[in-house]
Protein backbone atom coordinates (compact mmCIF):
# COMPACT_ATOMS: atom_id res chain seq x y z
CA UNK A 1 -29.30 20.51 2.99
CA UNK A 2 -26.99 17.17 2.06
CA UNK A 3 -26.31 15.48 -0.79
CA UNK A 4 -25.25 12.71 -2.01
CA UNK A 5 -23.63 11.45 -5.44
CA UNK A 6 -25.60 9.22 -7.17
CA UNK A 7 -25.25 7.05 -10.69
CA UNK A 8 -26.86 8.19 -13.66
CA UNK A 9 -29.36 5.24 -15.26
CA UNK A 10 -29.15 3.34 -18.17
CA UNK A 11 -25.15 2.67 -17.72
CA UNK A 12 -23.90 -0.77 -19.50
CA UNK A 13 -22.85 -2.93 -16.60
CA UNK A 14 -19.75 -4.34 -18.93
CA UNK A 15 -15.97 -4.77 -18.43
CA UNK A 16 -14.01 -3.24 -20.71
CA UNK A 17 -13.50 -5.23 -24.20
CA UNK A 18 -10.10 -5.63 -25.41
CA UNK A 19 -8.42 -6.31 -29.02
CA UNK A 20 -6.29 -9.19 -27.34
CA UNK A 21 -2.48 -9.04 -27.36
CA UNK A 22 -0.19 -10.34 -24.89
CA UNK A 23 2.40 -7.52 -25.68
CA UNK A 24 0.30 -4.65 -26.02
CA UNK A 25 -2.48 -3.81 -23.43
CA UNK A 26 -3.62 -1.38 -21.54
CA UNK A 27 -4.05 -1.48 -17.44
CA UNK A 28 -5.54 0.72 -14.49
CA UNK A 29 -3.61 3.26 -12.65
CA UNK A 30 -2.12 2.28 -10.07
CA UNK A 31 -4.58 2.03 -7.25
CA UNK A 32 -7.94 2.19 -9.23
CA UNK A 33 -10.19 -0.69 -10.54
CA UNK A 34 -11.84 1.81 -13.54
CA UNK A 35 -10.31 3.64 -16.51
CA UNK A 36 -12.76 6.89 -15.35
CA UNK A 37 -12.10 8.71 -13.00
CA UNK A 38 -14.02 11.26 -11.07
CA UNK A 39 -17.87 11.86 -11.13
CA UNK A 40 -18.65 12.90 -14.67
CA UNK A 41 -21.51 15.58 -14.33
CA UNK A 42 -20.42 16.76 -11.38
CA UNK A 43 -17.08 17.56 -11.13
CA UNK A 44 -14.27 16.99 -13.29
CA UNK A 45 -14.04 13.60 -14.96
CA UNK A 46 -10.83 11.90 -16.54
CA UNK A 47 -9.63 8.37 -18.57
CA UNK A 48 -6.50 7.57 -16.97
CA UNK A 49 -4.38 4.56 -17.47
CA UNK A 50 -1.21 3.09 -19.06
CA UNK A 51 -0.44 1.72 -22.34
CA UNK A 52 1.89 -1.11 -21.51
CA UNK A 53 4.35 -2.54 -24.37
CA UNK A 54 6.18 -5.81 -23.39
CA UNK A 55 8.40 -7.53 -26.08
CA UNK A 56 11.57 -9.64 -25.82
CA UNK A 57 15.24 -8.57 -26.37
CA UNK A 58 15.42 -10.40 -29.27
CA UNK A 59 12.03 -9.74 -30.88
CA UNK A 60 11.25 -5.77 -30.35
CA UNK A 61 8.63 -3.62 -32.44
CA UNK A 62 10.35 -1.18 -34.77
CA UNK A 63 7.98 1.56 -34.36
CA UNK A 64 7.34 5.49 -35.39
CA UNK A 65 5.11 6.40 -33.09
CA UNK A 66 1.66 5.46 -30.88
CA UNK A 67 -1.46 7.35 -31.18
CA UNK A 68 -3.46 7.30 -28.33
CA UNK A 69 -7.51 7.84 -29.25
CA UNK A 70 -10.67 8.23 -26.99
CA UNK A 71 -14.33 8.41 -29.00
CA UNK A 72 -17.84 8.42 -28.72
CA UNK A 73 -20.41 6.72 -31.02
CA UNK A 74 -23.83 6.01 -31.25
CA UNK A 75 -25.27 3.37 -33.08
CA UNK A 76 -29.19 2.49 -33.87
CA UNK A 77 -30.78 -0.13 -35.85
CA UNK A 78 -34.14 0.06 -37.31
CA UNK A 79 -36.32 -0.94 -39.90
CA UNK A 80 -37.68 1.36 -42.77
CA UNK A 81 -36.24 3.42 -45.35
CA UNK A 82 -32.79 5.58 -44.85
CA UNK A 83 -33.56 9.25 -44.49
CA UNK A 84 -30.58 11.55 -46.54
CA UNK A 85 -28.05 11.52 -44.91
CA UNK A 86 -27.63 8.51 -42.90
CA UNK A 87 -25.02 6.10 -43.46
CA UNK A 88 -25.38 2.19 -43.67
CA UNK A 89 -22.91 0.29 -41.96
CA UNK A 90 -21.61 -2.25 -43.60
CA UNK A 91 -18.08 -3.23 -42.03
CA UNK A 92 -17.85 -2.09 -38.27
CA UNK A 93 -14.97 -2.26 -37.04
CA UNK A 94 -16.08 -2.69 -33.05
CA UNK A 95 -17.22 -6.12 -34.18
CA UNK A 96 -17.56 -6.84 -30.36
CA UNK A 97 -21.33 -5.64 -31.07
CA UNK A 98 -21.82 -7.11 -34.11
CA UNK A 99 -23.81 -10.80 -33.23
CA UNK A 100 -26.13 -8.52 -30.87
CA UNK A 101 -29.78 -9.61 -31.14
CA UNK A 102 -31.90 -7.05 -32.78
CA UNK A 103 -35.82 -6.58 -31.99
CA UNK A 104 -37.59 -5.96 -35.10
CA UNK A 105 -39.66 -7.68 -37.05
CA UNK A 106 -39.24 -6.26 -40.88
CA UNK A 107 -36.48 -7.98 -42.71
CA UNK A 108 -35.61 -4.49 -44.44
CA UNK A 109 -33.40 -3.25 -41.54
CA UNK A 110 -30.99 -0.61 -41.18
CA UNK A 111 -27.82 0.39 -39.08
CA UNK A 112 -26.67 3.97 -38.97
CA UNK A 113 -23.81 5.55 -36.65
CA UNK A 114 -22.85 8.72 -35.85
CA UNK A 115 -19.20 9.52 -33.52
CA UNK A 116 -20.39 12.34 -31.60
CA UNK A 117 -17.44 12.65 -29.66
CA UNK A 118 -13.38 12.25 -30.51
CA UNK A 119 -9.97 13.07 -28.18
CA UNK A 120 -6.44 11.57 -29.58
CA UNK A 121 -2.92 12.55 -28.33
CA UNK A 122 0.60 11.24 -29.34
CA UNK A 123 1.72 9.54 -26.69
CA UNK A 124 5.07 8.47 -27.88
CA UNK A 125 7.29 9.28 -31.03
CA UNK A 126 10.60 7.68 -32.22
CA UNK A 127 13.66 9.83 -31.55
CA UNK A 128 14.95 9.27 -34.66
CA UNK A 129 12.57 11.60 -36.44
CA UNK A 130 11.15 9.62 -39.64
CA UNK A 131 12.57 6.49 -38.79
CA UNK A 132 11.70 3.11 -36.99
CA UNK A 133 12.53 2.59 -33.45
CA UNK A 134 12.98 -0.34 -31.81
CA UNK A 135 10.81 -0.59 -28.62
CA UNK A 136 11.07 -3.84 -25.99
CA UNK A 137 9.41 -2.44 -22.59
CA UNK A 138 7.65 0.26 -22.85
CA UNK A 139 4.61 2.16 -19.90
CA UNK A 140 3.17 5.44 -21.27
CA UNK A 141 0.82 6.65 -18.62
CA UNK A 142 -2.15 8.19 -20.10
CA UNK A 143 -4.88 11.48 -19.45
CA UNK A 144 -7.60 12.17 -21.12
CA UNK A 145 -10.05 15.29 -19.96
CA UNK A 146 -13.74 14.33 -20.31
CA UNK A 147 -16.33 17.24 -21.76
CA UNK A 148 -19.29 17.51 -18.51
CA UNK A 149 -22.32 17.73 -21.30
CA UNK A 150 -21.30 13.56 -22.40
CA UNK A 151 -24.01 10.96 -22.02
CA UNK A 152 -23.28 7.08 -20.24
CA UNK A 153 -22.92 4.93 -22.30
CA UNK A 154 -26.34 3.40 -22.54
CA UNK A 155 -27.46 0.01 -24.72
CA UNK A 156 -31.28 -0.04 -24.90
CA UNK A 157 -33.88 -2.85 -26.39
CA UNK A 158 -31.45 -5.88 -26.60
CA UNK A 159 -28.98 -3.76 -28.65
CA UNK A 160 -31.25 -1.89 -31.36
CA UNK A 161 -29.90 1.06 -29.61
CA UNK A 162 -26.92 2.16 -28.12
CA UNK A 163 -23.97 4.73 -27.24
CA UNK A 164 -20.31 3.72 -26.15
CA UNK A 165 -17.02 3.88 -26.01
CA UNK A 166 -13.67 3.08 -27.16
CA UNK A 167 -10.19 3.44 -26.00
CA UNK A 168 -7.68 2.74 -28.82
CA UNK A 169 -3.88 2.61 -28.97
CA UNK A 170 -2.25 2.92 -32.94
CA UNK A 171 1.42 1.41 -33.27
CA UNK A 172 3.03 2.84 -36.45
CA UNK A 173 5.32 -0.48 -37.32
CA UNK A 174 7.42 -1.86 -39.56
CA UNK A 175 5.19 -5.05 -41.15
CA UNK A 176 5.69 -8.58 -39.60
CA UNK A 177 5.51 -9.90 -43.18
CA UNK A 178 7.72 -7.90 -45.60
CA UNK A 179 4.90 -8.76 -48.33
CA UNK A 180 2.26 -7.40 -46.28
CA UNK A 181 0.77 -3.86 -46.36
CA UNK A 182 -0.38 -3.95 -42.89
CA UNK A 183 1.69 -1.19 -40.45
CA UNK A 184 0.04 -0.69 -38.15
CA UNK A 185 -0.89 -2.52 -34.57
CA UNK A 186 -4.05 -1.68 -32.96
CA UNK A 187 -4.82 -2.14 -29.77
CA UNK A 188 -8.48 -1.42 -28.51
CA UNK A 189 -11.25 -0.97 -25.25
CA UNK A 190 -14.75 -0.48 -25.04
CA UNK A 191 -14.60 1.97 -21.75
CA UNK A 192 -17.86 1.63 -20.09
CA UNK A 193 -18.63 5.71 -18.96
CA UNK A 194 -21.03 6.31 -16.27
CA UNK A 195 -22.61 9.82 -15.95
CA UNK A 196 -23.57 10.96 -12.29
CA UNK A 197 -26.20 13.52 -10.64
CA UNK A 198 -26.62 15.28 -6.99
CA UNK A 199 -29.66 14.16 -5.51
CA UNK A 200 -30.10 16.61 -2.33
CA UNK A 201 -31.30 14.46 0.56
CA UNK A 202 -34.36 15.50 2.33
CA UNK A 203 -34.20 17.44 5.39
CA UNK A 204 -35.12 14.90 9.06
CA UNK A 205 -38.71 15.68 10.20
CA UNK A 206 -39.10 16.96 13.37
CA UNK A 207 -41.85 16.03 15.42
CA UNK A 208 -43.96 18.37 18.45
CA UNK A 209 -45.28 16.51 21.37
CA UNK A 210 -48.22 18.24 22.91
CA UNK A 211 -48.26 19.35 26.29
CA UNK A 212 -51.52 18.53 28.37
């Protein structure tokens, strides 16, 4: 009997969100229009890509090292009272979400979120062990395996529900402002994962013709 691959539903149909900088981004492999590759739920599924640093001669980041992070979250709002223990969010930091309609009528309303998923790697470290580098043109290809059992990231009732994402890239740097606390860079994605199933295809009828 044949199969065929076939998308899982309730995927976002987004491209991927990005904490803007001109000198720090990431980009596809080579070849490939998607950060995912491979059919997640039915064979092996990565996130592949390269962190691209581009700064001048004259201007470099002084840097320790770049943390390279992959995670999972789901979010719901609702109205009613907070079960123990839920958390309110009050700052998110993936503010990309944040002006989202919400369908509900009460005005008590609640937002809880819970990372279900979380992968990081160091993908580069100053050779100076302890000290700042300085880095002008940097490309740190990237791999991340995928667990089979993840869901797609899925957003649900205008945004009351939803699970997704994010791709993020932490630059350990000297501050821009010597008055500032600030030392790190952050660079960030929301990665779009779709989840796929084997559908076997039906087998061709065959049809008898009577003989007379």
């Amino acid at each position: 009997m044949k199969t065929k691959i076939e998308q899982t539903y309730g995927i976002i149909p987004t491209t991927p969100y990005s904490k803007y900088s001109k000198k720090v981004f990431f980009e596809y492999t080579p070849g490939n229009t998607s950060f995912q590759l491979g059919y997640l739920g039915v064979n092996n599924s990565t996130i592949e890509g390269i962190l691209r640093l581009k700064y001048t001669e004259d201007k470099p980041i002084f840097a320790k090292k770049i943390v390279l992070s992959f995670t999972g979250k789901e979010v719901v709002n609702f109205a009613g009272t907070l079960e123990e223990g839920q958390d309110i969010i009050k700052d998110d930091d993936e503010s990309e979400f944040d002006n989202e309609e919400v369908s509900t009528t009460s005005i008590s309303t609640h937002k809880a979120k819970r990372k279900f998923f979380s992968s990081s790697i160091i993908i580069w470290k100053s050779q100076s062990k302890g000290h700042y580098e300085g880095v002008k043109n940097l490309d740190l290809p990237f791999k991340l395996d995928l667990p089979n059992n993840l869901p797609p990231s899925v957003l649900v009732n205008r945004g009351c529900g939803r699970i997704y994402y994010m791709l993020k890239a932490v630059i350990s740097r000297t501050p821009i402002d010597p008055n500032s606390r600030n030392k790190k860079k952050i660079i960030k994605y929301v990665i779009p994962i779709v989840r796929y199933t084997i559908t076997p295809q039906p087998e061709p009828h065959v049809y008898l013709k009577k003989i007379f």
